[in-house]
Structure formats: structure tokens, C-alpha cells
C-alpha atoms as a PDB file:
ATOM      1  CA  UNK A   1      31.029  48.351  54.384  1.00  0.00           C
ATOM      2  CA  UNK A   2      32.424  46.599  51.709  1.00  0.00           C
ATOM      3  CA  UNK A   3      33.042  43.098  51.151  1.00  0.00           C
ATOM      4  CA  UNK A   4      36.548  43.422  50.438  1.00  0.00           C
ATOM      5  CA  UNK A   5      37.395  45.106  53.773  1.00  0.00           C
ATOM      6  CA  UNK A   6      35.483  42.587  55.652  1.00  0.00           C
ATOM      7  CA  UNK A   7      37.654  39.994  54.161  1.00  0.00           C
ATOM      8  CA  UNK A   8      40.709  41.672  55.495  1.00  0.00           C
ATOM      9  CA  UNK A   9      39.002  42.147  58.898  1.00  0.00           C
ATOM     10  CA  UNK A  10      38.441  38.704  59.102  1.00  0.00           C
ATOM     11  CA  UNK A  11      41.585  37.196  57.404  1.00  0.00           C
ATOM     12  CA  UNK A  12      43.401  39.790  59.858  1.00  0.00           C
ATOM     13  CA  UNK A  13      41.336  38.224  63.053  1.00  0.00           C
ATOM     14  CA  UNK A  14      42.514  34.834  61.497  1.00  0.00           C
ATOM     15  CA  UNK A  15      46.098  35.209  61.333  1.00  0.00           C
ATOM     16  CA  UNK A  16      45.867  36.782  64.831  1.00  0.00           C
ATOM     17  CA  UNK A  17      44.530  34.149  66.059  1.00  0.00           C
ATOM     18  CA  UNK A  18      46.990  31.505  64.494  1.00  0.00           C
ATOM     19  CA  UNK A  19      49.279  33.650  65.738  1.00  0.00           C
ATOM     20  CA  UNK A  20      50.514  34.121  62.100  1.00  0.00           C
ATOM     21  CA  UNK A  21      52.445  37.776  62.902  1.00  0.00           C
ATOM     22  CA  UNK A  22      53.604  38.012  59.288  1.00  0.00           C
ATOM     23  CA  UNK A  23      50.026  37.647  57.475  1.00  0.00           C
ATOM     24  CA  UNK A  24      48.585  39.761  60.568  1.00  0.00           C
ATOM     25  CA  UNK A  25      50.829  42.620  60.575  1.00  0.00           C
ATOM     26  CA  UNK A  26      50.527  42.955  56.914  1.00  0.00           C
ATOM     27  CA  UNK A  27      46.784  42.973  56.927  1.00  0.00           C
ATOM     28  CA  UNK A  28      46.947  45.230  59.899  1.00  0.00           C
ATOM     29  CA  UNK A  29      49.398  47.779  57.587  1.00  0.00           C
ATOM     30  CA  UNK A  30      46.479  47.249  54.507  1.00  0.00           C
ATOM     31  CA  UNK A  31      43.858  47.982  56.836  1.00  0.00           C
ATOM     32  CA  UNK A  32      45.482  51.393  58.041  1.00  0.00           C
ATOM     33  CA  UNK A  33      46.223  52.575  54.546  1.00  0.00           C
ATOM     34  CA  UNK A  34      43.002  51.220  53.119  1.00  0.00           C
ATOM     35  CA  UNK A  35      41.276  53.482  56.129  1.00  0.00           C
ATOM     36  CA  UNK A  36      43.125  56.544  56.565  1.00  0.00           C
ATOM     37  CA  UNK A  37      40.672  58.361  54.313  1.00  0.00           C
ATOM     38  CA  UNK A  38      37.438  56.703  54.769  1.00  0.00           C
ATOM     39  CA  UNK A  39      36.549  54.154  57.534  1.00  0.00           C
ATOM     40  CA  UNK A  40      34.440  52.568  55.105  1.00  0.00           C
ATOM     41  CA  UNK A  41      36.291  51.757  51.587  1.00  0.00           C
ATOM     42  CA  UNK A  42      34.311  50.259  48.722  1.00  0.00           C
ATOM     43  CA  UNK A  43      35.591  47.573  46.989  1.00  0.00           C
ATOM     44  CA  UNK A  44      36.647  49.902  43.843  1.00  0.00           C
ATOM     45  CA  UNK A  45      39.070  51.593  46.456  1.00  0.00           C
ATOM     46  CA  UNK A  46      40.700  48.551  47.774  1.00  0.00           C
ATOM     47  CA  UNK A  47      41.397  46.979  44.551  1.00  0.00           C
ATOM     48  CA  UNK A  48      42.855  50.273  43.590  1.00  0.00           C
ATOM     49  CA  UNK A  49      45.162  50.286  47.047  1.00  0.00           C
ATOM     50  CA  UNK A  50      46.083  46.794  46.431  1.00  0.00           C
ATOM     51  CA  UNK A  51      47.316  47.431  42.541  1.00  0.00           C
ATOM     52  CA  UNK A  52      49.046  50.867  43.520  1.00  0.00           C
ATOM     53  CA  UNK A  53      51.122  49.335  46.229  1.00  0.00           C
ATOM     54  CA  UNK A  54      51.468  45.863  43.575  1.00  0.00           C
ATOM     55  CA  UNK A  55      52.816  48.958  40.877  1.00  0.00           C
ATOM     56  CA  UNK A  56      54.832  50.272  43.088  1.00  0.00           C
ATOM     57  CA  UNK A  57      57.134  47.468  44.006  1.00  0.00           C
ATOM     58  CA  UNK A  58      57.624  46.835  40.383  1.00  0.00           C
ATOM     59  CA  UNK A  59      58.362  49.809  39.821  1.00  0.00           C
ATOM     60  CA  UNK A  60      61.370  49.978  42.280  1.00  0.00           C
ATOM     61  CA  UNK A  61      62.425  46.773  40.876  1.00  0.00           C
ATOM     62  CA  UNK A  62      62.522  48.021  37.639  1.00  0.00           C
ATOM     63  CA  UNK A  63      64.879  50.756  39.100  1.00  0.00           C
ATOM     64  CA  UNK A  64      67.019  48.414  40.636  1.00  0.00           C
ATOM     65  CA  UNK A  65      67.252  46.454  37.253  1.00  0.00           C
ATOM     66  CA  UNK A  66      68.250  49.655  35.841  1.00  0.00           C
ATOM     67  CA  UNK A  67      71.305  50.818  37.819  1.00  0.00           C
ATOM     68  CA  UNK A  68      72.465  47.198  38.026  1.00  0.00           C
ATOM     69  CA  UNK A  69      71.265  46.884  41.662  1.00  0.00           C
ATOM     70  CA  UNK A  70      70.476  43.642  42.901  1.00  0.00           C
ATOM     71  CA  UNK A  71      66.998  43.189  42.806  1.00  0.00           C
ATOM     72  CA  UNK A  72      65.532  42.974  46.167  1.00  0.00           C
ATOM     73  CA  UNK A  73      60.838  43.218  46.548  1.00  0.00           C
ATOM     74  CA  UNK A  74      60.363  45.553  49.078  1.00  0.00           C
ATOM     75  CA  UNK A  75      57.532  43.314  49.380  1.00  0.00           C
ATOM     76  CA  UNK A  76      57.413  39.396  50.236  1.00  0.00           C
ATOM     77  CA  UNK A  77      56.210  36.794  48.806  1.00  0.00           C
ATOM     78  CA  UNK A  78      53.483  36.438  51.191  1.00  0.00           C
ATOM     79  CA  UNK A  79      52.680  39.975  51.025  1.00  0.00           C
ATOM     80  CA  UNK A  80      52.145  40.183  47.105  1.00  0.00           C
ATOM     81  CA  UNK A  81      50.232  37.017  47.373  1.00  0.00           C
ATOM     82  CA  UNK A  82      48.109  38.586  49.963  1.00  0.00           C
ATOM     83  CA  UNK A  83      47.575  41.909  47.407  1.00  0.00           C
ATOM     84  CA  UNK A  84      46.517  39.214  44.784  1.00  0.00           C
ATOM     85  CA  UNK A  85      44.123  37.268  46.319  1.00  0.00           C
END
């Protein structure tokens, strides 16, 4: 197993247990994507899950900024601070 997903394991069992439902429920989200092809992930894949889903929200942003839509992340702050660390 690789490091990273151990991380999230245990940062998810963390916010569970300081009943942190925003940190936990993201991590729990992560975990299911991260897992729905392998139960294992290496770290190469989670990175890669992590920047996709980073790319993504920029991307739909960017779209926003285009057709003079207020900008609203379809991710929080927490959240993209989460896919960063």
C-alpha cells in the first residue's frame, strides 16, 4: 500500500474522530475515487487524482470567468488545501 493512501486513511480516522465532518467526508470522497480501480493506489496514482480533480476546478473557473459568471470553486478552501498537502 502506498504511503500516500495511508495518510488519507489516517488523516480520514483523524477527522472522524474530531468529529471534523467536513475534512472527513472529503477524505472519505478521495478515498472512494482514489479506490474505485485498485484497492491499493501507488503514490504516482494519487498525486495524479489529486492534480486532475485540482485541474478540474480551475478549469470550470476559467469557464465561469469566460461567460462573465460569477466565479464560484466547486471546491473549498479546505478541500484544495487538503489536495495540496
Amino acid at each position: 500500500m502506498s504511503n500516500l493512501i495511508e495518510k488519507i486513511n489516517t488523516d480520514f480516522m483523524a477527522a472522524y474522530k474530531a468529529r471534523d465532518m467536513e475534512t472527513k467526508d472529503f477524505l472519505g470522497l478521495l478515498r472512494g475515487e482514489l479506490t474505485k480501480a485498485t484497492k491499493t493506489p501507488d503514490d504516482k496514482e494519487v498525486v495524479a487524482k489529486c492534480k486532475s480533480m485540482l485541474k478540474k476546478n480551475d478549469e470550470s473557473m476559467d469557464k465561469m470567468k469566460q461567460m462573465g459568471i460569477e466565479v464560484v470553486s466547486s471546491l473549498s478552501d479546505r478541500e484544495i488545501e487538503i489536495l495540496n498537502s
